[in-house]
N, C-alpha and C. Protein backbone atom coordinates (compact mmCIF):
# COMPACT_ATOMS: atom_id res chain seq x y z
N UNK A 1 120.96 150.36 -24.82
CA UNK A 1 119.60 149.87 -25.06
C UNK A 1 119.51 149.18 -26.41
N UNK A 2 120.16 149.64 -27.64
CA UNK A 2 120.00 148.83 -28.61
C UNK A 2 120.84 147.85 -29.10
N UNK A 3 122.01 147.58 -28.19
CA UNK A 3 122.42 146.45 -28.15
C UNK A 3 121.66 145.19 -27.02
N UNK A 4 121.09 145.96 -26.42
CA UNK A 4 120.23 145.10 -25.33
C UNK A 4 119.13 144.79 -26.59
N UNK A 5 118.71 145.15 -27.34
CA UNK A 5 117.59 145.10 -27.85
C UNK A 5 117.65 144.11 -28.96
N UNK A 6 118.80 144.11 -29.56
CA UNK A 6 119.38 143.12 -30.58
C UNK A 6 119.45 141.72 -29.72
N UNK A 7 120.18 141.73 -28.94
CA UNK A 7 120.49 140.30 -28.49
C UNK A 7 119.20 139.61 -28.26
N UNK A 8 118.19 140.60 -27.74
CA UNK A 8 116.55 139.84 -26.83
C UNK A 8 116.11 139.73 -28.20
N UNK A 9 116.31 140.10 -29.47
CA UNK A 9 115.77 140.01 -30.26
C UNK A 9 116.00 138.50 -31.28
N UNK A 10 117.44 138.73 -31.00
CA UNK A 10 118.33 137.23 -31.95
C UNK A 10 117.85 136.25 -30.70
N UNK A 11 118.01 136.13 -29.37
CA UNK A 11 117.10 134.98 -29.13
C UNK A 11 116.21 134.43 -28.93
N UNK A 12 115.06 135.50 -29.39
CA UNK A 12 113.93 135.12 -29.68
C UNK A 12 113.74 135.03 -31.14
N UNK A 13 114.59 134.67 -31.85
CA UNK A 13 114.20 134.96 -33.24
C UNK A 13 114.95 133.36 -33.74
N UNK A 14 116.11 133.21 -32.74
CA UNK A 14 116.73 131.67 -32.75
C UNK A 14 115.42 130.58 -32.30
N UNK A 15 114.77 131.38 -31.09
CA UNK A 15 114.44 130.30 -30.32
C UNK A 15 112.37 129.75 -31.34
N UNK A 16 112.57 131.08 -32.13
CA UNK A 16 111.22 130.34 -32.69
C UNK A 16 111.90 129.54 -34.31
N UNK A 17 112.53 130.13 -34.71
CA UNK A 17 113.23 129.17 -35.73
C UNK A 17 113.19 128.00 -35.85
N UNK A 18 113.58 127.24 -34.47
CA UNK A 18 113.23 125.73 -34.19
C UNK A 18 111.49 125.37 -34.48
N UNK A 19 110.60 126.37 -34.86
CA UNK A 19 109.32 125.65 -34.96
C UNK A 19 108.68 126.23 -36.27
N UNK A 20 109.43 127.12 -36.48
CA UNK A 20 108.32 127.97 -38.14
C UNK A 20 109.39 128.38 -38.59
N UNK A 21 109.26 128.28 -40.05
CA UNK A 21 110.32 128.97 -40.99
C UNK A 21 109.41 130.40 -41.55
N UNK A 22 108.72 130.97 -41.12
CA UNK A 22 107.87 132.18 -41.57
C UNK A 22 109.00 133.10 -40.39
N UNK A 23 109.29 133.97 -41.75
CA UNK A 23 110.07 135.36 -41.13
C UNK A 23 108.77 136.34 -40.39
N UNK A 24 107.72 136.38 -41.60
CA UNK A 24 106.48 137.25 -40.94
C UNK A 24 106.09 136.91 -39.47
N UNK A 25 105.71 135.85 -38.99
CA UNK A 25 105.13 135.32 -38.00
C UNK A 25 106.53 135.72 -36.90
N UNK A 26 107.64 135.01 -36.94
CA UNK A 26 108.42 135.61 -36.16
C UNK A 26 108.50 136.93 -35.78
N UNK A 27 108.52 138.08 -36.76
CA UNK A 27 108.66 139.41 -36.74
C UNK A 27 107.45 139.88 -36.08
N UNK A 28 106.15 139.51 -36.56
CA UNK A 28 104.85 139.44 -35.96
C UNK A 28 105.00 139.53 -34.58
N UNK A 29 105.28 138.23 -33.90
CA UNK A 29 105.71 137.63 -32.22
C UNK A 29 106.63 139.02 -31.73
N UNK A 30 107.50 139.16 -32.35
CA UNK A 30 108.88 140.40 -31.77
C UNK A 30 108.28 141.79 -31.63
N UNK A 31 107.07 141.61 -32.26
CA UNK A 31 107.15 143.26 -32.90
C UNK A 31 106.04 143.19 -31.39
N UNK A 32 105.15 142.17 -31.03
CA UNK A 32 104.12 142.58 -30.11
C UNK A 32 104.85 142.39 -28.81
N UNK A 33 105.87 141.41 -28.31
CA UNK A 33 107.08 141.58 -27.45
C UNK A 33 107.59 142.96 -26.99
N UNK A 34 107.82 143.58 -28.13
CA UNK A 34 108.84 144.83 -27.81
C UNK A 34 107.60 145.94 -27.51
N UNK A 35 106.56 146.26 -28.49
CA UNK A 35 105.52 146.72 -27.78
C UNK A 35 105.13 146.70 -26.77
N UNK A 36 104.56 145.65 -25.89
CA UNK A 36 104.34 145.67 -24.97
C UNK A 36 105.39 145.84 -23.33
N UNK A 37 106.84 145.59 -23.83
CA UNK A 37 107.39 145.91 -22.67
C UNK A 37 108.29 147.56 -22.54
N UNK A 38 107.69 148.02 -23.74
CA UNK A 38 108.24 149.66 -23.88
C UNK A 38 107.13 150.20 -23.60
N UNK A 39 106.21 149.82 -23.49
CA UNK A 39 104.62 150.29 -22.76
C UNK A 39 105.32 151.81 -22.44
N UNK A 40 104.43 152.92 -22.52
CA UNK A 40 105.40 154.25 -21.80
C UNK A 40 104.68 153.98 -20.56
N UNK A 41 103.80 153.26 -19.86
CA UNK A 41 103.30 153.34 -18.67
C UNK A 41 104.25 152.32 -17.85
N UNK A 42 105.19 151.54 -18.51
CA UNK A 42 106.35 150.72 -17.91
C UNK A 42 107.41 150.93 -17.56
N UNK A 43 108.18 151.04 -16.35
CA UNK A 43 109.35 151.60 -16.23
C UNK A 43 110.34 150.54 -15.76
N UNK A 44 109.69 149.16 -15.25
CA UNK A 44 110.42 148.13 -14.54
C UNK A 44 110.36 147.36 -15.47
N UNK A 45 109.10 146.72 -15.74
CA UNK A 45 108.81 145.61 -16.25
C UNK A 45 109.05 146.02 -17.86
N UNK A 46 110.15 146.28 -18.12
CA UNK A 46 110.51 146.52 -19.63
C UNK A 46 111.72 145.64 -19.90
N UNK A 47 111.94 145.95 -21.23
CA UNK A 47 113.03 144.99 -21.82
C UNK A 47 114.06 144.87 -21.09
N UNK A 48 115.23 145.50 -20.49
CA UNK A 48 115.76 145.61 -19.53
C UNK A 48 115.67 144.53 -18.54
N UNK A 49 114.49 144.40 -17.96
CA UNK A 49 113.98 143.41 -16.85
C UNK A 49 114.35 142.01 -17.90
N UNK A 50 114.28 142.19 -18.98
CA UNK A 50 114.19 140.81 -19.62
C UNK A 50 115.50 140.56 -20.06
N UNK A 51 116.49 141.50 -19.97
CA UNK A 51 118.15 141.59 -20.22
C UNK A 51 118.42 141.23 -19.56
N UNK A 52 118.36 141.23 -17.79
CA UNK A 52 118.61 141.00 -16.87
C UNK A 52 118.53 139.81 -16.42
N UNK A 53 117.44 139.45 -16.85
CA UNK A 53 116.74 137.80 -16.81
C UNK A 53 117.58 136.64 -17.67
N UNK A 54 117.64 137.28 -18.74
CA UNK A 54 118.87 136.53 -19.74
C UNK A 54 120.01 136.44 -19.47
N UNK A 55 120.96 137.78 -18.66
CA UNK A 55 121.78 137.13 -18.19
C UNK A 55 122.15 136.23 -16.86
N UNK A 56 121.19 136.71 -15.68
CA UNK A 56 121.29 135.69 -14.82
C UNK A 56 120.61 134.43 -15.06
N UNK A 57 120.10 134.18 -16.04
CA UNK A 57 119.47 132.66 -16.63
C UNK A 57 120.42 131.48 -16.94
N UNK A 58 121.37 132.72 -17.90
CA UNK A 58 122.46 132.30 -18.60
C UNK A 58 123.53 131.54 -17.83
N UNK A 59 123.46 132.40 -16.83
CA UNK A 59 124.98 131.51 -15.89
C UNK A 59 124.50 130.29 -15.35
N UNK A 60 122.98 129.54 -15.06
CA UNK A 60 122.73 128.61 -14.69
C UNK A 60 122.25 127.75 -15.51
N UNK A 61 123.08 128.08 -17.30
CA UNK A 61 121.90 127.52 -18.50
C UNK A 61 122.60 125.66 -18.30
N UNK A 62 123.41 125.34 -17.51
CA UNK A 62 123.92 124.16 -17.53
C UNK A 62 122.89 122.96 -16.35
N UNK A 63 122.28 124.13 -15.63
CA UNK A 63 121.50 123.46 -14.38
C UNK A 63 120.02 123.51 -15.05
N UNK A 64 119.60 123.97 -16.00
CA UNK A 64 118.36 123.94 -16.96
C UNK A 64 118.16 122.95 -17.55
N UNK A 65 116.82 121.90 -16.86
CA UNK A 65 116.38 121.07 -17.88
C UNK A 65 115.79 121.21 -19.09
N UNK A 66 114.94 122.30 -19.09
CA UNK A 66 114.36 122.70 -20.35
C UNK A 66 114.73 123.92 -21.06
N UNK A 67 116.04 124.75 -21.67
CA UNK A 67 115.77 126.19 -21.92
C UNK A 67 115.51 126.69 -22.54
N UNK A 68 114.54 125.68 -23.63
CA UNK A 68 113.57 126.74 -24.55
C UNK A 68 111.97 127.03 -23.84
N UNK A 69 111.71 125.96 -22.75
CA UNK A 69 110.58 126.37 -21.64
C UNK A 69 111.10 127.84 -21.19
N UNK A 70 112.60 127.91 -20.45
CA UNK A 70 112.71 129.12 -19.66
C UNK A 70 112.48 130.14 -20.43
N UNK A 71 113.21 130.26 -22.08
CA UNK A 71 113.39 131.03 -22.84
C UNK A 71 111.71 131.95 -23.12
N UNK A 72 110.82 130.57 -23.15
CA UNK A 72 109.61 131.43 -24.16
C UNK A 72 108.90 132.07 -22.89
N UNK A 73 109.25 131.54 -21.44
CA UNK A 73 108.35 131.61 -20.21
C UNK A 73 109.47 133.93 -19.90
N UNK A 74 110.48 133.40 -20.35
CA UNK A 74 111.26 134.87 -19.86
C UNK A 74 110.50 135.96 -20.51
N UNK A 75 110.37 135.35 -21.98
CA UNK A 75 109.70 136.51 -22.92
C UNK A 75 108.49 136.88 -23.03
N UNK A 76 107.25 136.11 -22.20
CA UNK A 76 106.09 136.12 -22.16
C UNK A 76 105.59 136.39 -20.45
N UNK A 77 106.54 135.98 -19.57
CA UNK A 77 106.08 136.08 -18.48
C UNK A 77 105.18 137.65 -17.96
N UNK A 78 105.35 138.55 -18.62
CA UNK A 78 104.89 140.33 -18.05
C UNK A 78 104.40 140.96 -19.05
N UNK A 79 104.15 139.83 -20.63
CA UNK A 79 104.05 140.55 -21.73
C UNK A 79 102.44 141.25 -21.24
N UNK A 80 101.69 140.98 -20.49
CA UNK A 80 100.21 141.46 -20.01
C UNK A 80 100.61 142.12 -18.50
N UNK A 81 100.69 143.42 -18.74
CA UNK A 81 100.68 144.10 -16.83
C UNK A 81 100.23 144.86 -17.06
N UNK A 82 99.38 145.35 -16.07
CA UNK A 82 98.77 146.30 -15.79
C UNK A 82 98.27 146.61 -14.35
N UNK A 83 99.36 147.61 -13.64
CA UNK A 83 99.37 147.93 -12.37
C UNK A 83 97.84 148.12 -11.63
N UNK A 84 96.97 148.02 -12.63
CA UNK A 84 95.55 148.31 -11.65
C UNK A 84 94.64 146.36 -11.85
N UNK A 85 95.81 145.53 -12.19
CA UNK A 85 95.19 144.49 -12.51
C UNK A 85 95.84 143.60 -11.51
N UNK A 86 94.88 142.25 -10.93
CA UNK A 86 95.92 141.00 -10.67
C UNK A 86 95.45 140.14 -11.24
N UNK A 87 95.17 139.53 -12.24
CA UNK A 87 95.71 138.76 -13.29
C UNK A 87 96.71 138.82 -14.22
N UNK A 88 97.59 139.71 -14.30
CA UNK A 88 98.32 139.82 -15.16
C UNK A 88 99.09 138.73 -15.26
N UNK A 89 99.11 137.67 -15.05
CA UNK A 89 100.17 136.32 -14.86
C UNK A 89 99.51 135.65 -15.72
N UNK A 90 97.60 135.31 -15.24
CA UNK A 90 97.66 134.27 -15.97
C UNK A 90 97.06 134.67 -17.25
N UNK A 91 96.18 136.19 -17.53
CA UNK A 91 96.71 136.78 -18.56
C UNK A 91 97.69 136.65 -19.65
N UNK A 92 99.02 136.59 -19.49
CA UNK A 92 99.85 136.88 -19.69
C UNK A 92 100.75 134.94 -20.20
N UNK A 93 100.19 134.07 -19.05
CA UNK A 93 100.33 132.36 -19.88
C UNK A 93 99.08 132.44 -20.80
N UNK A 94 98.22 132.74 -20.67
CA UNK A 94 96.97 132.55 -21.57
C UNK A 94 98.00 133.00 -23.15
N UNK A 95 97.91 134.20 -23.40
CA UNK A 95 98.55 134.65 -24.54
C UNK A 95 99.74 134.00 -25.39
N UNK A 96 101.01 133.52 -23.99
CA UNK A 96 101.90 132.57 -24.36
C UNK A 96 101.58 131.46 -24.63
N UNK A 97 100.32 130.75 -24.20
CA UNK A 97 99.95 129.19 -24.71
C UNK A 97 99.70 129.95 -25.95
N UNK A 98 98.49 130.88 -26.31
CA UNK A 98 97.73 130.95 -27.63
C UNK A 98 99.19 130.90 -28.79
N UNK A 99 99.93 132.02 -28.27
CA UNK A 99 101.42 132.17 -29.36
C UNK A 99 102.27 130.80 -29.55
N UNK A 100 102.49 130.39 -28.80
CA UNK A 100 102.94 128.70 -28.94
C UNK A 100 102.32 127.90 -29.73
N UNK A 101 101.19 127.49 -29.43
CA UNK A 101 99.80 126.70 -29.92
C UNK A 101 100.13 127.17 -31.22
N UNK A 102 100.48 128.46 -31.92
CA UNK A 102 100.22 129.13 -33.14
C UNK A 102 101.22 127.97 -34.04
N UNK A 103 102.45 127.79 -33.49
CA UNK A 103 103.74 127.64 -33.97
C UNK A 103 103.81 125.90 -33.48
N UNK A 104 103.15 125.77 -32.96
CA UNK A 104 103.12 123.90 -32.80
C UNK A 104 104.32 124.05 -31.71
N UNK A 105 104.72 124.53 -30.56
CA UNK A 105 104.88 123.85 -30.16
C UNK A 105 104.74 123.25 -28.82
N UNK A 106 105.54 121.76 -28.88
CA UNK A 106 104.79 120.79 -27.78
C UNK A 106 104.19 121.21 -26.67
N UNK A 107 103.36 120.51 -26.27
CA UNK A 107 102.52 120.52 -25.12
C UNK A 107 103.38 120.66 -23.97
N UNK A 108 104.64 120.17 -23.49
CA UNK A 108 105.10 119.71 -22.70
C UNK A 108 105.83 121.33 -22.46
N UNK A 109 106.18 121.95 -23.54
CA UNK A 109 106.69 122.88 -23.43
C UNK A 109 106.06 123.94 -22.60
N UNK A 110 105.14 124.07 -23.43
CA UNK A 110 103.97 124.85 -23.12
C UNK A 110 103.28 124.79 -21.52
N UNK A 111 103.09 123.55 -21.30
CA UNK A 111 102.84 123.40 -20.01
C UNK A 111 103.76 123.75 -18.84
N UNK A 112 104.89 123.77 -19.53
CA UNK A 112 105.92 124.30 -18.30
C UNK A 112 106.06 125.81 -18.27
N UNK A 113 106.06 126.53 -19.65
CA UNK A 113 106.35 128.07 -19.34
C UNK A 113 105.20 128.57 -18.52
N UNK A 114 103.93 127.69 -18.72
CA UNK A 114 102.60 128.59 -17.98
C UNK A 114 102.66 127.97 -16.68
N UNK A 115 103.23 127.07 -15.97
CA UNK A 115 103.23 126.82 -14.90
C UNK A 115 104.49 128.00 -14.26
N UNK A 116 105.59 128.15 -15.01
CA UNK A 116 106.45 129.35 -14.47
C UNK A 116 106.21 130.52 -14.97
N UNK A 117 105.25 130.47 -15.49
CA UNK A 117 104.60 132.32 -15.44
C UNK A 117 104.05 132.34 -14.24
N UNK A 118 102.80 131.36 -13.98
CA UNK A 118 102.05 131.58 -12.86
C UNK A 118 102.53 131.81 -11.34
N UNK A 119 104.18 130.91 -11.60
CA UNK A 119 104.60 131.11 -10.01
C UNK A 119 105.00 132.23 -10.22
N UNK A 120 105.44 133.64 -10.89
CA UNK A 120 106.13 134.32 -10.37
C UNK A 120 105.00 135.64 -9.93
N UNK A 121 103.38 134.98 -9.75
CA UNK A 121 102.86 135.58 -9.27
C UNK A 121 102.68 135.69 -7.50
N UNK A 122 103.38 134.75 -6.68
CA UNK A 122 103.70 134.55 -5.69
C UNK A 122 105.29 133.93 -4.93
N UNK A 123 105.78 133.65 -5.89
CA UNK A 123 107.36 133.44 -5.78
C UNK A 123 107.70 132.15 -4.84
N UNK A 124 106.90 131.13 -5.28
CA UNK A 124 107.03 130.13 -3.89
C UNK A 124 107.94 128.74 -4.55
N UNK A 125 108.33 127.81 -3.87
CA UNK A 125 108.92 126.94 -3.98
C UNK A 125 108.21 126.28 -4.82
N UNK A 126 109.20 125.25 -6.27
CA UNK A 126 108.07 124.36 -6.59
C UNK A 126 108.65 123.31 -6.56
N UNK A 127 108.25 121.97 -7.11
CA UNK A 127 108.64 120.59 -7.16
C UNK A 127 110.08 120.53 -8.79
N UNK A 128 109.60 121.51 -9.38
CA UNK A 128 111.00 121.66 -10.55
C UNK A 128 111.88 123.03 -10.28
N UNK A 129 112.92 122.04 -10.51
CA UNK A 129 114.07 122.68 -10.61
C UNK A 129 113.93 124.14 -11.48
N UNK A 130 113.79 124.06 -12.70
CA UNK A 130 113.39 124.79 -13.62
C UNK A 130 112.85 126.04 -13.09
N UNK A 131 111.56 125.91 -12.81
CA UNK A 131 110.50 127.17 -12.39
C UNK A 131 111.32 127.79 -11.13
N UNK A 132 111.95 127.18 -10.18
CA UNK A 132 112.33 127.84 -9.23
C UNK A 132 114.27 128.60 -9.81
N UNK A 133 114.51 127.80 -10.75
CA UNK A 133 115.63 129.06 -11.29
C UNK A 133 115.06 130.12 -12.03
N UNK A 134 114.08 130.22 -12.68
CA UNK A 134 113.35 131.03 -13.35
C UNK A 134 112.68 132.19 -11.99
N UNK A 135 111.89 131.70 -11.07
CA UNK A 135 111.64 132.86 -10.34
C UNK A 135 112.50 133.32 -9.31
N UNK A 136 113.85 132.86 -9.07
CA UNK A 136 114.85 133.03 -8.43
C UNK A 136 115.43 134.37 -9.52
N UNK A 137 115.53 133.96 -10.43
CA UNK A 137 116.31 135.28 -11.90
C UNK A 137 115.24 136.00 -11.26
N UNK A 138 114.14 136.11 -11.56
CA UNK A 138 113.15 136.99 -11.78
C UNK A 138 112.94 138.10 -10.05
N UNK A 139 113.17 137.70 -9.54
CA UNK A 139 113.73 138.26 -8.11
C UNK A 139 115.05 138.57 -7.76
N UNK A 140 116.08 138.25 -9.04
CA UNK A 140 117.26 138.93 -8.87
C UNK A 140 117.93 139.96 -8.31
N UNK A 141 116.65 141.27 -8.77
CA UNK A 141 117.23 142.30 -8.77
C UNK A 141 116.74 143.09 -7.18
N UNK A 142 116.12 142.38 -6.23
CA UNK A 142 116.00 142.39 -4.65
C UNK A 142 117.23 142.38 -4.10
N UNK A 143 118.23 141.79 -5.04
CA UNK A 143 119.80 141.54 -4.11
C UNK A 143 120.96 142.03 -5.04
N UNK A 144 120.55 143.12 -5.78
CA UNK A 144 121.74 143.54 -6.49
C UNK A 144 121.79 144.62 -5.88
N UNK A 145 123.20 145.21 -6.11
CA UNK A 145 123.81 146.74 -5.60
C UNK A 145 122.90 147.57 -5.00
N UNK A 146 123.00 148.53 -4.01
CA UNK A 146 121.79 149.33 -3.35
C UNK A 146 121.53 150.05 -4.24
N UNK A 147 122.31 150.76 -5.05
CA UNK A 147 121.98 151.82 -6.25
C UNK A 147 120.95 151.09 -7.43
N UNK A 148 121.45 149.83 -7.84
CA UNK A 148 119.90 149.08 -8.95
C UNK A 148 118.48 149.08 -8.47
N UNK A 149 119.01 148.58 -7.42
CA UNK A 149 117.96 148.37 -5.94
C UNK A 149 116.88 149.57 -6.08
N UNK A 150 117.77 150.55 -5.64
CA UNK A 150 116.73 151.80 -5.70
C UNK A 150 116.29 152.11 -6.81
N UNK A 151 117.14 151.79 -8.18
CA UNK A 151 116.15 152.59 -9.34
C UNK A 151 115.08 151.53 -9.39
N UNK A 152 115.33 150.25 -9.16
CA UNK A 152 114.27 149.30 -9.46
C UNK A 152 113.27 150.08 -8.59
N UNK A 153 113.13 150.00 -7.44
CA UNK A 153 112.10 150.51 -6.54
C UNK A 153 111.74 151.52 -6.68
N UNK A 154 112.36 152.54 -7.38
CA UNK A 154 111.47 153.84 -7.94
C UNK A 154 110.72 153.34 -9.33
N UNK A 155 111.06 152.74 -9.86
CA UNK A 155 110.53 152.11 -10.99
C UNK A 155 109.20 151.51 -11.07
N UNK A 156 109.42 150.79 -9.50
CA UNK A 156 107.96 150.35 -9.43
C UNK A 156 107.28 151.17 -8.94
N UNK A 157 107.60 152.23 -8.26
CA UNK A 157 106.45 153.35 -7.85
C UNK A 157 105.97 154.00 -8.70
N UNK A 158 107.02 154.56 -10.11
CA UNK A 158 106.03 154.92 -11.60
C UNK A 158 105.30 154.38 -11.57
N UNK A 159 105.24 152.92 -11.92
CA UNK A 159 104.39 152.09 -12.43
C UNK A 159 103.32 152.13 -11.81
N UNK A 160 103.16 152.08 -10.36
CA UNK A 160 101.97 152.40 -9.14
C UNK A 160 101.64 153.86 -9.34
N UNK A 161 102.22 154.72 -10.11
CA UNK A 161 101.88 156.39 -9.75
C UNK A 161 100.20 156.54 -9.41
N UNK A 162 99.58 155.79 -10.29
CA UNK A 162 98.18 156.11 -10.10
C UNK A 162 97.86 155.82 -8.46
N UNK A 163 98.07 155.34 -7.80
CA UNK A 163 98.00 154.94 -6.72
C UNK A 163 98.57 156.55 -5.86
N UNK A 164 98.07 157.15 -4.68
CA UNK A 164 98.21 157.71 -3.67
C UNK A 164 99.58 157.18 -3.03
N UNK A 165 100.05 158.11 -2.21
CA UNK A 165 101.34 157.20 -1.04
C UNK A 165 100.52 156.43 0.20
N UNK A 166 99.15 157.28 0.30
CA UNK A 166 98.22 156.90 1.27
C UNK A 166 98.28 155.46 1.16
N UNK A 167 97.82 154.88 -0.09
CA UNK A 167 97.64 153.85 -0.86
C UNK A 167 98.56 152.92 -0.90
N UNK A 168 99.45 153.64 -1.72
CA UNK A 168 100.72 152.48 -2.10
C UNK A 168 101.51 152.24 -0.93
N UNK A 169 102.10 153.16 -0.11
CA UNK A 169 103.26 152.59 0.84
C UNK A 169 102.39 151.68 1.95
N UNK A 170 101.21 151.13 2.32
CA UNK A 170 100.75 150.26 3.21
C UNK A 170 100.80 149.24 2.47
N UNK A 171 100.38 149.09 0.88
CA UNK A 171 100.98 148.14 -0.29
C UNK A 171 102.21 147.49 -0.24
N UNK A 172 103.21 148.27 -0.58
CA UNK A 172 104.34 148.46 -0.82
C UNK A 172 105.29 147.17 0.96
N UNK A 173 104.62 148.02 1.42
CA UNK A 173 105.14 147.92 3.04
C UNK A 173 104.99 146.33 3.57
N UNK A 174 103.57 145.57 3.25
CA UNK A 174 103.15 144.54 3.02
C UNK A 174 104.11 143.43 1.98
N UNK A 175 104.53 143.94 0.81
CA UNK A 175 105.49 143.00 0.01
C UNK A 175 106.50 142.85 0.65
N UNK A 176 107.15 143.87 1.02
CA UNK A 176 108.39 143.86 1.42
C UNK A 176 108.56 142.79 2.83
N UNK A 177 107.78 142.85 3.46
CA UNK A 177 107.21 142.50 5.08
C UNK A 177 107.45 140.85 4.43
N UNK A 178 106.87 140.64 3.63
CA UNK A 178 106.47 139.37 3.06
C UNK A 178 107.84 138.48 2.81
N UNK A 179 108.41 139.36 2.12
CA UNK A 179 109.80 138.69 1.56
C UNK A 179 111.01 138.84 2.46
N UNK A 180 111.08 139.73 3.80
CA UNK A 180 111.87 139.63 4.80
C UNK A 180 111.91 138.47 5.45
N UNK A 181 110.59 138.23 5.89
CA UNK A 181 110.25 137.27 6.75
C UNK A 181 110.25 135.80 6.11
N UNK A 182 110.52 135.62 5.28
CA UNK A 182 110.66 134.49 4.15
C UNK A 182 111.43 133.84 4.75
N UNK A 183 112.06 132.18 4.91
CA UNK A 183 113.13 131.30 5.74
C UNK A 183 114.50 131.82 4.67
N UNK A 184 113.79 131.76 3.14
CA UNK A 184 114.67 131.79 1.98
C UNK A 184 113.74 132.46 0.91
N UNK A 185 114.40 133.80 0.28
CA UNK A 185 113.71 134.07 -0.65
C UNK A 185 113.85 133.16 -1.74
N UNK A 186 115.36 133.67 -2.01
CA UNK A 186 116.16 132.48 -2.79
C UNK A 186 116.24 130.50 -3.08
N UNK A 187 115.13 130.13 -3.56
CA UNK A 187 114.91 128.97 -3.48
C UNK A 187 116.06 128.09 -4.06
N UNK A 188 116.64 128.24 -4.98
CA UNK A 188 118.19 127.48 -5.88
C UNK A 188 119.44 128.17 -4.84
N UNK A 189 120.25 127.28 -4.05
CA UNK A 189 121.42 127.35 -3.59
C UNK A 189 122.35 128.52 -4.68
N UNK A 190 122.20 128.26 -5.71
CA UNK A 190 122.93 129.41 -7.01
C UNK A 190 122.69 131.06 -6.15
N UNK A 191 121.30 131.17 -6.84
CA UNK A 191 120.68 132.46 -6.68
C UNK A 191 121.19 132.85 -4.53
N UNK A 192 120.65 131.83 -4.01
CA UNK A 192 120.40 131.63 -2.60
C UNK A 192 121.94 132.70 -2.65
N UNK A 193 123.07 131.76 -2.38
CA UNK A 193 124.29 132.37 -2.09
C UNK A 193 124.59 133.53 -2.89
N UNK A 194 124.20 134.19 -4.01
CA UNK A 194 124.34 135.30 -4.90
C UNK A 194 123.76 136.45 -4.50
N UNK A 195 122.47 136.23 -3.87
CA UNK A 195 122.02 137.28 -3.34
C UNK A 195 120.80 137.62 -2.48
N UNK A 196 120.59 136.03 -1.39
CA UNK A 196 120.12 136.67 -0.35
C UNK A 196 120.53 137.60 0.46
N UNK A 197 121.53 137.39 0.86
CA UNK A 197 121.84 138.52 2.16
C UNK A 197 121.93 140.12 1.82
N UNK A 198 122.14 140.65 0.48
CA UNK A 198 122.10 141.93 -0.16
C UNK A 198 120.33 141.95 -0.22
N UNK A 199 119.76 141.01 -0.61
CA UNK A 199 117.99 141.76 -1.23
C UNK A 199 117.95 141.60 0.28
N UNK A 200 117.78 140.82 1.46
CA UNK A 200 117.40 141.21 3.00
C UNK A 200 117.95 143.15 3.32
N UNK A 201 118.87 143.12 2.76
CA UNK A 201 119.58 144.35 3.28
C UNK A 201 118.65 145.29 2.78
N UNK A 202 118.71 145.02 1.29
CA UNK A 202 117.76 146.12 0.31
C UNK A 202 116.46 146.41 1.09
N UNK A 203 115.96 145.55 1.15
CA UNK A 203 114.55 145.25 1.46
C UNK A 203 114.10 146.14 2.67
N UNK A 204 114.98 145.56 4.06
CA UNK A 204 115.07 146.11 5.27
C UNK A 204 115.22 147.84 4.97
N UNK A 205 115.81 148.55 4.65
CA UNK A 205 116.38 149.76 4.17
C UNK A 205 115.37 150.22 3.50
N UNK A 206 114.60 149.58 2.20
CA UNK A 206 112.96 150.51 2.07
C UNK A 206 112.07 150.38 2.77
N UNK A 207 111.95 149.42 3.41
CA UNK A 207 110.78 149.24 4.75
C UNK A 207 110.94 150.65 5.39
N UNK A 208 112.15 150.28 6.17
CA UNK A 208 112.59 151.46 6.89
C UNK A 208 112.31 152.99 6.33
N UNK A 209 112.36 153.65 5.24
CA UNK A 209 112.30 154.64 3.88
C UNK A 209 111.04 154.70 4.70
N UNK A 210 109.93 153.75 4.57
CA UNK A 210 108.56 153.90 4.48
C UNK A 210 108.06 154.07 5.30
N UNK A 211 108.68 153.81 6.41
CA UNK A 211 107.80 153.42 7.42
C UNK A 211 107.82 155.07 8.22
């Protein structure tokens, strides 16, 4: 964990460098980052999730038109969740424009991380390349090993605890339903061949759990 914690830290600490030479303001940005994804009410959507994101980002950083868009969109995308909320997306670009805006930078930038925050509130195809490697990472972990698989998915049931089983597994049962039946979860040929056919497997196998 605290080598995970160093690295998310040096590239977010590289990636605002390029716009402010204030150590405070940087440290400022990191310190409300790490706060918010150690939340103790967080068990998925924590730093981790954002380790994970960095490295499957990483292997496609050559197919990235923009990767200081992906970069600020990785670190801001969940910085606002709250399991009894659905805004947390655009929540969550709102805050990343305001933190950008702080530090000047471009519009263009900016306009792209909040357009790939917002998709990964529905996970759908877009017209850039970009946003769809970004919510392809961000759905990664649907098609890794059955063992990640499951802690992820217990992970998100912490996070739901407030919720009943009454409640959550007709929830629960519904996402899953959603992303089976999908032509392609996997929108980038990369991600596509990496790990559709494991998250179908995953997926199928908690349905099943639930049902």
């Amino acid at each position: 964990m605290y080598s995970q914690n160093v690295v998310l830290k040096e590239t977010f600490t590289n990636l605002l460098t390029n716009y402010t030479a204030s150590n405070l303001i940087i440290a400022e940005f990191w310190a409300e980052i790490e706060k918010s994804y150690t939340h103790k009410k967080r068990y998925y959507h924590t730093l981790s999730h954002l380790d994970n994101l960095l490295t499957q980002l990483t292997e496609v950083k050559v197919n990235i038109e923009s990767w200081e868009s992906i970069l600020f969109t990785m670190f801001y995308h969940d910085i606002i969740y709250n399991a009894l909320k659905s805004d947390n997306e655009e929540k969550s670009a709102e805050l990343a424009q305001k933190r950008m805006t702080q530090i000047s930078v471009p519009n263009y930038i900016i306009n792209n991380c909040k357009t790939q925050i917002i998709a990964t509130k529905k996970h759908l195809a877009y017209p850039e390349s970009d946003t769809n490697y970004f919510t392809d990472a961000d759905l990664s972990i649907l098609g890794q090993s059955l063992e990640n698989y499951t802690t992820y998915s217990q992970n998100v049931r912490k996070e739901y605890s407030v919720y009943p089983d009454l409640i959550y597994n007709p929830g629960r049962k519904k996402v899953l339903e959603h992303f089976i039946k999908m032509e392609r979860i996997f929108k980038t040929d990369y991600f596509y061949h990496k790990f559709e056919s494991q998250a179908k497997s995953n997926l199928r196998l908690e349905l099943e759990q639930l049902s």
